[in-house]
C-alpha atoms as a PDB file:
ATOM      1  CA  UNK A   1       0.000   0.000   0.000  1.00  0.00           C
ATOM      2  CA  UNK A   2       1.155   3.660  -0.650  1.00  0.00           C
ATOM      3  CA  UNK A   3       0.425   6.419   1.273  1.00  0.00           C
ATOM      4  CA  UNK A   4       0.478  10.026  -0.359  1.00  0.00           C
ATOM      5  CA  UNK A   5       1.863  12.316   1.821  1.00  0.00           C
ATOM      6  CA  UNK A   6       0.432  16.011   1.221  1.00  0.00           C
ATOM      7  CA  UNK A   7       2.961  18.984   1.730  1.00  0.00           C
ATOM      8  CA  UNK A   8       1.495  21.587   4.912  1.00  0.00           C
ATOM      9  CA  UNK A   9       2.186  24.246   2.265  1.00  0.00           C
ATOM     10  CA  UNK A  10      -0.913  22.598  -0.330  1.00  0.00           C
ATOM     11  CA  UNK A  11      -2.752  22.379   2.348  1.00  0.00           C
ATOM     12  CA  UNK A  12      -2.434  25.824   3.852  1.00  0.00           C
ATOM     13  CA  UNK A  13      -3.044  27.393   0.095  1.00  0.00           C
ATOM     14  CA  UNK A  14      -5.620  25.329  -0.757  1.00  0.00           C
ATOM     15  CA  UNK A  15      -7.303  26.326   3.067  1.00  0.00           C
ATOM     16  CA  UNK A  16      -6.842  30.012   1.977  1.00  0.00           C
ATOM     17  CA  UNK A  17      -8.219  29.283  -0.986  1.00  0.00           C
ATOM     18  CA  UNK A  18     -11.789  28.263   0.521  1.00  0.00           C
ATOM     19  CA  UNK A  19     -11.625  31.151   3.076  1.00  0.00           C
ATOM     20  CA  UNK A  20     -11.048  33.612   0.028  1.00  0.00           C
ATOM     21  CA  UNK A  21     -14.127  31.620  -1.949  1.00  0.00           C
ATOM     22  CA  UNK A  22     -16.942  31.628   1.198  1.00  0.00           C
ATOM     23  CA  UNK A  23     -15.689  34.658   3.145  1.00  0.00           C
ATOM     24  CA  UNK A  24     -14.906  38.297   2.491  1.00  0.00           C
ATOM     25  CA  UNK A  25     -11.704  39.670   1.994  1.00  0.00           C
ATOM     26  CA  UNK A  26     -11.750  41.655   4.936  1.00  0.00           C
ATOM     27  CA  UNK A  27     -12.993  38.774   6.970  1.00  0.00           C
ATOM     28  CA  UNK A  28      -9.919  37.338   5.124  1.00  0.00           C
ATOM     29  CA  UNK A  29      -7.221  39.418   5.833  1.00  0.00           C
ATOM     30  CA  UNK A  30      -8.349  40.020   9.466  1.00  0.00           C
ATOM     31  CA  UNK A  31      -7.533  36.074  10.081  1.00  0.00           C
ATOM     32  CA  UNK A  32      -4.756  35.595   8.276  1.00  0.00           C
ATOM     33  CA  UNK A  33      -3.478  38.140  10.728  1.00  0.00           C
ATOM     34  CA  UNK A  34      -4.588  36.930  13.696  1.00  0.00           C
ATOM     35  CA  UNK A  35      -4.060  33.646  12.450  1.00  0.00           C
ATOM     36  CA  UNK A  36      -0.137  32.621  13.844  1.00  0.00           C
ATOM     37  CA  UNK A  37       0.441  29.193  13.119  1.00  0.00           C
ATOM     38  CA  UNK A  38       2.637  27.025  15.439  1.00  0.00           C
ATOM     39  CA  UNK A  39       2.881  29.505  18.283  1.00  0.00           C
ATOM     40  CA  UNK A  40       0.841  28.829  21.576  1.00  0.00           C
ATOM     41  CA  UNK A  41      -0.265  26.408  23.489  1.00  0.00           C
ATOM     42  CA  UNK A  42      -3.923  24.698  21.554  1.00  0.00           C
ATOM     43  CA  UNK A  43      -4.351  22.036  24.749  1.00  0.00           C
ATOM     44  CA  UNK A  44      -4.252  24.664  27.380  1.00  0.00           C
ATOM     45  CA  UNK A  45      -6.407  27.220  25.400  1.00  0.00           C
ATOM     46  CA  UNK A  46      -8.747  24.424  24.375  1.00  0.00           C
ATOM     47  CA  UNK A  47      -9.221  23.504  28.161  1.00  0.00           C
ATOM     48  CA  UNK A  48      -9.904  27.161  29.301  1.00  0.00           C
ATOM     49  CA  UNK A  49     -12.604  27.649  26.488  1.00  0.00           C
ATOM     50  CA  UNK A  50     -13.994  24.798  27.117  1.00  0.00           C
ATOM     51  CA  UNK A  51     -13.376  23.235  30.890  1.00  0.00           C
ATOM     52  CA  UNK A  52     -17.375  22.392  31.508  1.00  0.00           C
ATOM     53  CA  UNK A  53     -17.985  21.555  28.163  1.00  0.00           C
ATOM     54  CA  UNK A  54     -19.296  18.411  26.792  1.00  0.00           C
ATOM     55  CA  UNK A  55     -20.253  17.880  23.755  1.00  0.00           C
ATOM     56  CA  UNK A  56     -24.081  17.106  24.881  1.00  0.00           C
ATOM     57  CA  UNK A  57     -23.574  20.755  25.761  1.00  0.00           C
ATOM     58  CA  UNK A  58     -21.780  22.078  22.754  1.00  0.00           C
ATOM     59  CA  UNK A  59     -24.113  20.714  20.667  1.00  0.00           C
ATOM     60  CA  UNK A  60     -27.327  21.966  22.552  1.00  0.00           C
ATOM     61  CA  UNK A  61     -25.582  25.733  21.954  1.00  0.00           C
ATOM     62  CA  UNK A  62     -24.943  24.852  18.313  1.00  0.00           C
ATOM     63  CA  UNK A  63     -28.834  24.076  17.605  1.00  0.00           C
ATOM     64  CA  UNK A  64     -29.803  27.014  19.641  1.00  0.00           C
ATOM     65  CA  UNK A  65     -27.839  29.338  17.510  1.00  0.00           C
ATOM     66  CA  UNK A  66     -29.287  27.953  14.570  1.00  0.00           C
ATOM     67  CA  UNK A  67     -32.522  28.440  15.645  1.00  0.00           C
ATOM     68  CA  UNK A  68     -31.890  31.822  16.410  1.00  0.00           C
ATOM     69  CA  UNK A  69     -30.335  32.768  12.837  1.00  0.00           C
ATOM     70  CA  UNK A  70     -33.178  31.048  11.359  1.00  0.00           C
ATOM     71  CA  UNK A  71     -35.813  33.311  13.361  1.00  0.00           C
ATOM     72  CA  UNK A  72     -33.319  36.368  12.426  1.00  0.00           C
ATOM     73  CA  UNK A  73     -33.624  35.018   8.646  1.00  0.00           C
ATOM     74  CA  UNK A  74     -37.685  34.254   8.831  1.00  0.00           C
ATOM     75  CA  UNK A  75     -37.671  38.446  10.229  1.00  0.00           C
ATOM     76  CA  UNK A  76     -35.688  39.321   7.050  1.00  0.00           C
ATOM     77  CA  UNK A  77     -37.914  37.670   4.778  1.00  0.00           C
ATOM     78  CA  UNK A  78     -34.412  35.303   3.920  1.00  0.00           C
ATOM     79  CA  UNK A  79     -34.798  31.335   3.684  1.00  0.00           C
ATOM     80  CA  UNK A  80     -32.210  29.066   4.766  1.00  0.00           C
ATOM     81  CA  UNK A  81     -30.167  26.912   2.617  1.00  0.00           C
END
């Protein structure tokens, strides 16, 4: 069996490519410099953000956002995908 092994660099262009495709540019540009790959710590931030999470919890928060931009959406006279 062989395994293709993708270069980080394809991957990081073809990841700005989507951004660049489904966001705007200043949503873009404001990430990209915010965005500092390989510095910091991602276990210790992801337990402070989410310490009493589970993802029972997560989830719940995630359908009551949605609900919420479709309400928002149904006020605008806007249907959701």
């Amino acid at each position: 069996m062989t395994v293709t092994v993708i270069r980080e660099q394809d991957v990081l262009r073809e990841a700005i490519d989507v951004l660049w495709e489904h966001l705007s540019p200043a949503k873009v540009v404001r990430l990209l410099a915010t965005w500092q790959i390989g510095s910091g710590d991602y276990l210790t931030l992801r337990d402070q953000l989410f310490d009493e999470e589970r993802v029972a919890t997560l989830c719940d928060k995630v359908q009551a956002y949605q609900e919420c931009e479709e309400e928002r959406n149904e006020k605008r006279g806007e249907t959701s995908p």
